[in-house]
N, C-alpha and C. Protein backbone atom coordinates (compact mmCIF):
# COMPACT_ATOMS: atom_id res chain seq x y z
N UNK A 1 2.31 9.44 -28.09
CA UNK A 1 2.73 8.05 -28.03
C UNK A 1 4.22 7.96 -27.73
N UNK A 2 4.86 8.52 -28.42
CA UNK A 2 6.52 8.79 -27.88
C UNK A 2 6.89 9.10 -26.43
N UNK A 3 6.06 10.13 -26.35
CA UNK A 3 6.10 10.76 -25.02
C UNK A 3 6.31 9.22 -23.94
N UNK A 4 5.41 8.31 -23.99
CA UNK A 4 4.74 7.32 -23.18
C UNK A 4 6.17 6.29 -23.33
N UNK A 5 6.39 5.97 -24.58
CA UNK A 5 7.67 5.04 -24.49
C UNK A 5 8.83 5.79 -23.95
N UNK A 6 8.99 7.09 -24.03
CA UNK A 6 10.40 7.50 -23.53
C UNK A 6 10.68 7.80 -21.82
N UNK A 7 9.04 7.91 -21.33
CA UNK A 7 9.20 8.32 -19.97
C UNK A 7 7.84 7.42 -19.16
N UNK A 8 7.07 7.48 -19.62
CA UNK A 8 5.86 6.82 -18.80
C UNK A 8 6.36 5.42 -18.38
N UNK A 9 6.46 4.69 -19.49
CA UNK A 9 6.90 3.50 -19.86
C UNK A 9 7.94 2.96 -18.93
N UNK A 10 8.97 3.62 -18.78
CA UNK A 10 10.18 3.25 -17.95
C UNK A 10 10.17 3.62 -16.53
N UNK A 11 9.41 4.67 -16.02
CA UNK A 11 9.26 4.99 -14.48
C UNK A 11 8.15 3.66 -13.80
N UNK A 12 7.36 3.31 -15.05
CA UNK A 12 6.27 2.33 -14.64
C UNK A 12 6.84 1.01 -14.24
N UNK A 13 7.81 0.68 -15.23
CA UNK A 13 8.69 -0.63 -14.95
C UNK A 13 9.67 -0.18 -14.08
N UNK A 14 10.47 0.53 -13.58
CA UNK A 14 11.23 0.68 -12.57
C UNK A 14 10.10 0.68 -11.07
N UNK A 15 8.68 1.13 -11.26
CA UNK A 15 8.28 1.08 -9.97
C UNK A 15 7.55 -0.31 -9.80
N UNK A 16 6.98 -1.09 -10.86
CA UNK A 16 7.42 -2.62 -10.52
C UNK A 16 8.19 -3.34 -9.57
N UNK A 17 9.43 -3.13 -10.36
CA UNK A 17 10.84 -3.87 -10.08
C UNK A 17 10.86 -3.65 -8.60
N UNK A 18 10.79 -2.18 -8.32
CA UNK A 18 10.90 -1.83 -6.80
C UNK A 18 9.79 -2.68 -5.84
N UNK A 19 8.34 -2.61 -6.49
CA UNK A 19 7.53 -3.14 -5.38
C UNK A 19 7.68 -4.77 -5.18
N UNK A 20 8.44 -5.48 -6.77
CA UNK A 20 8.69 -6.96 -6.39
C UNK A 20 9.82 -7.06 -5.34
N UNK A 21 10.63 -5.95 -5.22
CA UNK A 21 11.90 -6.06 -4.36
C UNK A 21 11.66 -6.20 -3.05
N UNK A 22 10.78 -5.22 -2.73
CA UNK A 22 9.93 -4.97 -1.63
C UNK A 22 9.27 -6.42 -0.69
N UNK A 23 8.12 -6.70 -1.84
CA UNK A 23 7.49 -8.37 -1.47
C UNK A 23 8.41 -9.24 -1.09
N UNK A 24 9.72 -8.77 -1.92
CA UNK A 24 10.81 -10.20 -1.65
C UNK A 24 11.56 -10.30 -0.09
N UNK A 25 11.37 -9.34 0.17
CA UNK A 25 11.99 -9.41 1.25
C UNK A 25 12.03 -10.36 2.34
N UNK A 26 13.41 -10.89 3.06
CA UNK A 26 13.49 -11.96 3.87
C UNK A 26 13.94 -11.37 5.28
N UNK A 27 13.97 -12.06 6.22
CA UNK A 27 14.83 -12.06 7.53
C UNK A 27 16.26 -12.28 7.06
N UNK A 28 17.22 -11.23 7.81
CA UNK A 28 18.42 -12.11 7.45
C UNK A 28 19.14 -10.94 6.03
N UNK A 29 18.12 -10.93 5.29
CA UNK A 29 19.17 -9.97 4.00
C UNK A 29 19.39 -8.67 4.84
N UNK A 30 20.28 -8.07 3.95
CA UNK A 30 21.00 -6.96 4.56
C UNK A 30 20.38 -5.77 3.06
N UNK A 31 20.09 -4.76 3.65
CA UNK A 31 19.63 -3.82 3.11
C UNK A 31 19.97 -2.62 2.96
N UNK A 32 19.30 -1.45 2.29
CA UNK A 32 19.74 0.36 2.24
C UNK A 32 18.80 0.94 2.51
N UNK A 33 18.48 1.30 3.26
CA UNK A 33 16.86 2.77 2.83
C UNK A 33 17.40 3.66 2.69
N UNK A 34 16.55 4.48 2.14
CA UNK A 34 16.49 5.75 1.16
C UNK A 34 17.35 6.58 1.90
N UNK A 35 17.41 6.88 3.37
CA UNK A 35 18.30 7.59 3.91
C UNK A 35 19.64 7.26 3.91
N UNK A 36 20.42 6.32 3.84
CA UNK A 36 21.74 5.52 3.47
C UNK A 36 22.05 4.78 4.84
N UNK A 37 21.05 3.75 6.11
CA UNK A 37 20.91 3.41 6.73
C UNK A 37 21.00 1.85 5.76
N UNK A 38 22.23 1.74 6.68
CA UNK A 38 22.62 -0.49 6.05
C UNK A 38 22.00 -0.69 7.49
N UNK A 39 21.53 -2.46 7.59
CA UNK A 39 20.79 -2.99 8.28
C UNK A 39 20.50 -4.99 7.70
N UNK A 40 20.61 -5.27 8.90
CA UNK A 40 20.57 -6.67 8.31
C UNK A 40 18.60 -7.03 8.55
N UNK A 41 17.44 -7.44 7.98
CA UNK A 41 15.96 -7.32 8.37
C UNK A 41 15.91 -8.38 9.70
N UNK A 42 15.78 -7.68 10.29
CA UNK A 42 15.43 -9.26 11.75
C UNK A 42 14.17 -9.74 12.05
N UNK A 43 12.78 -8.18 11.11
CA UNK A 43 11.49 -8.48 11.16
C UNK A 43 11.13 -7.95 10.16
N UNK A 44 9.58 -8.68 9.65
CA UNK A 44 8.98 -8.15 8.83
C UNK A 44 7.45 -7.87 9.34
N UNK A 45 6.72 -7.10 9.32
CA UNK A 45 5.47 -6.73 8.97
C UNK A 45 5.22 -6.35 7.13
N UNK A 46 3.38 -6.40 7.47
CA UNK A 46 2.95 -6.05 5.54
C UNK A 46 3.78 -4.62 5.86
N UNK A 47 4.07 -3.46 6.92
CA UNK A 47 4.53 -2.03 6.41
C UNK A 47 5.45 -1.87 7.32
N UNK A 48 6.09 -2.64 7.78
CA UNK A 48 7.36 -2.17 9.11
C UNK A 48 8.20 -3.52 8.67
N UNK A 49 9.35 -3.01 8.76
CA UNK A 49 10.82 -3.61 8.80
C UNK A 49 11.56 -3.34 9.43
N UNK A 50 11.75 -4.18 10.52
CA UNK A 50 12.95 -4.00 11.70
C UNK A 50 14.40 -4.29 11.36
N UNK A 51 15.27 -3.50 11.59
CA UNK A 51 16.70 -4.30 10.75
C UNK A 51 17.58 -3.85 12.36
N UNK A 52 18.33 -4.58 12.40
CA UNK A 52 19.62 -4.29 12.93
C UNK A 52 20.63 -3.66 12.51
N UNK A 53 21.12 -2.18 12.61
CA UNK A 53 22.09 -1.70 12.18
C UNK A 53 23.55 -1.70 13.01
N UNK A 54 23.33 -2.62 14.08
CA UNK A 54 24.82 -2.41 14.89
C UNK A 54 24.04 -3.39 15.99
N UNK A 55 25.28 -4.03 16.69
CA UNK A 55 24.79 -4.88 17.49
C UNK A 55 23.88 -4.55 18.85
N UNK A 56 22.99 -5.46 18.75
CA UNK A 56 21.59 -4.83 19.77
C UNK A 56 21.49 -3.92 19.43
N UNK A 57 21.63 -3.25 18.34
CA UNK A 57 20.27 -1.79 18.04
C UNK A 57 19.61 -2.26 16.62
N UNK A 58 18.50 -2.02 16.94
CA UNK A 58 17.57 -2.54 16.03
C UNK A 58 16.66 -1.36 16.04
N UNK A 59 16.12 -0.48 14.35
CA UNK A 59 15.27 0.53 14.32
C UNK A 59 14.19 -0.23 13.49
N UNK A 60 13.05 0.16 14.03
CA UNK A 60 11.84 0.02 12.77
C UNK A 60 11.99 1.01 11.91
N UNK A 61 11.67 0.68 10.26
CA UNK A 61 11.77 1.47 9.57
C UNK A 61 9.99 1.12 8.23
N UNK A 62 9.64 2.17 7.42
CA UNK A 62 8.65 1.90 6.58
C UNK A 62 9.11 0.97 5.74
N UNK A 63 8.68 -0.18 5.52
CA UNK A 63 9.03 -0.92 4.20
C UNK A 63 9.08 0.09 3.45
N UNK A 64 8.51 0.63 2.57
CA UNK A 64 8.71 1.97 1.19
C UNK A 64 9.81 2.64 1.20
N UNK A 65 10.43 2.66 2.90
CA UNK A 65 11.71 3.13 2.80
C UNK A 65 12.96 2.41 2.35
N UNK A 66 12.82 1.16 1.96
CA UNK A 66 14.32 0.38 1.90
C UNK A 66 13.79 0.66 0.62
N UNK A 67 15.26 0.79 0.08
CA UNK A 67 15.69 0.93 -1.76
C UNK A 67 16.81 -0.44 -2.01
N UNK A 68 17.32 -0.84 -1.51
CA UNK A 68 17.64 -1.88 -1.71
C UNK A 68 18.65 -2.72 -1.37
N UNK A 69 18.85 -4.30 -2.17
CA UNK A 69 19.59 -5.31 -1.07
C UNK A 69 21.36 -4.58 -1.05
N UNK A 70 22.37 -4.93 -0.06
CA UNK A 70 23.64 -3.86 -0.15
C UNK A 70 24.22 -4.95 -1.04
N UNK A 71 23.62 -6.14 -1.45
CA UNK A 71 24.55 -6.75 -2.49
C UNK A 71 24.04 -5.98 -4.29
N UNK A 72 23.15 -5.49 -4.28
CA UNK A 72 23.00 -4.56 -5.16
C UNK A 72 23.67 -3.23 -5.56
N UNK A 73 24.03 -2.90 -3.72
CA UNK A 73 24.55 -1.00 -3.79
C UNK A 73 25.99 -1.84 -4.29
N UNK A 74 26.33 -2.76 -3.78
CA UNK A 74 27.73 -2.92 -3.98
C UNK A 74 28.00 -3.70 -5.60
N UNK A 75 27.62 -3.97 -6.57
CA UNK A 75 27.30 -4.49 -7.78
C UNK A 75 27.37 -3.07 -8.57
N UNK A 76 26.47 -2.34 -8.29
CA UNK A 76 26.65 -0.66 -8.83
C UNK A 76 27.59 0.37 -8.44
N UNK A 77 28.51 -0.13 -7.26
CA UNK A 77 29.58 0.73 -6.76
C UNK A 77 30.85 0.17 -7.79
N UNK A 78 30.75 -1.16 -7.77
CA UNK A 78 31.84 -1.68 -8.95
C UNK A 78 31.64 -1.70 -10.39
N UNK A 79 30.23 -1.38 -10.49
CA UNK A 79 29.91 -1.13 -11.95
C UNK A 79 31.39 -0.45 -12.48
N UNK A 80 31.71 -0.35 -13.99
CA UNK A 80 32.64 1.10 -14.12
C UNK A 80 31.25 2.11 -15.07
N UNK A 81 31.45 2.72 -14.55
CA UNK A 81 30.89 4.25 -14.56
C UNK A 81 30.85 4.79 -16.38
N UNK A 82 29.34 4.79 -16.82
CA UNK A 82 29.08 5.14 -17.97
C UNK A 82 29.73 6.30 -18.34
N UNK A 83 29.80 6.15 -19.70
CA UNK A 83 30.22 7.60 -19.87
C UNK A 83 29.08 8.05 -21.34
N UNK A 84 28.94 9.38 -20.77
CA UNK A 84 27.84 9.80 -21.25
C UNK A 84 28.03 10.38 -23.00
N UNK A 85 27.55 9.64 -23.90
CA UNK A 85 28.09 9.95 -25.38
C UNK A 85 27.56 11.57 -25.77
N UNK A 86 26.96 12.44 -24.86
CA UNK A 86 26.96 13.33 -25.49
C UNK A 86 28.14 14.30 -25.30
N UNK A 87 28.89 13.95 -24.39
CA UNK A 87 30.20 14.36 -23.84
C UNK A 87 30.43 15.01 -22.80
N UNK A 88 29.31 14.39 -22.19
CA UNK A 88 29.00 15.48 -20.17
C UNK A 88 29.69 14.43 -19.04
């Protein structure tokens, strides 16, 4: 039962969060995929997302591949940086 709250539990709700992020997606937001490719979405399909990464170039990419909006990467770049209490 521990086991389940310390690790099951939390990978399950983080892969939620990700697939509502996913659904949410609009034309127009600016994004990250997993490879560190920024892109503004110019299309959507249910499994393809076209983004523009530079003017007139536009790549299709897997939806599953975007991790997320760059107003997010940039929210966690200004985070200040935990510090870990066991002293690492």
């Amino acid at each position: 039962v521990v086991f389940y709250f310390l690790l099951i539990r939390p990978q399950q709700k983080k892969a939620r969060q990700q697939q509502e992020f996913l659904n949410s997606l609009k034309k127009g937001q600016e994004v990250i995929t997993n490879g560190g490719i920024i892109g503004r979405i110019t299309g959507l399909t249910d499994n393809v997302v076209t983004m523009e990464i530079a003017d007139g170039i536009r790549v299709k990419v897997n939806r599953s591949s975007i991790m997320m909006s760059a107003a997010e990467a940039k929210k966690q770049a200004n985070a200040p940086a935990q510090r870990n209490p066991s002293g690492g």
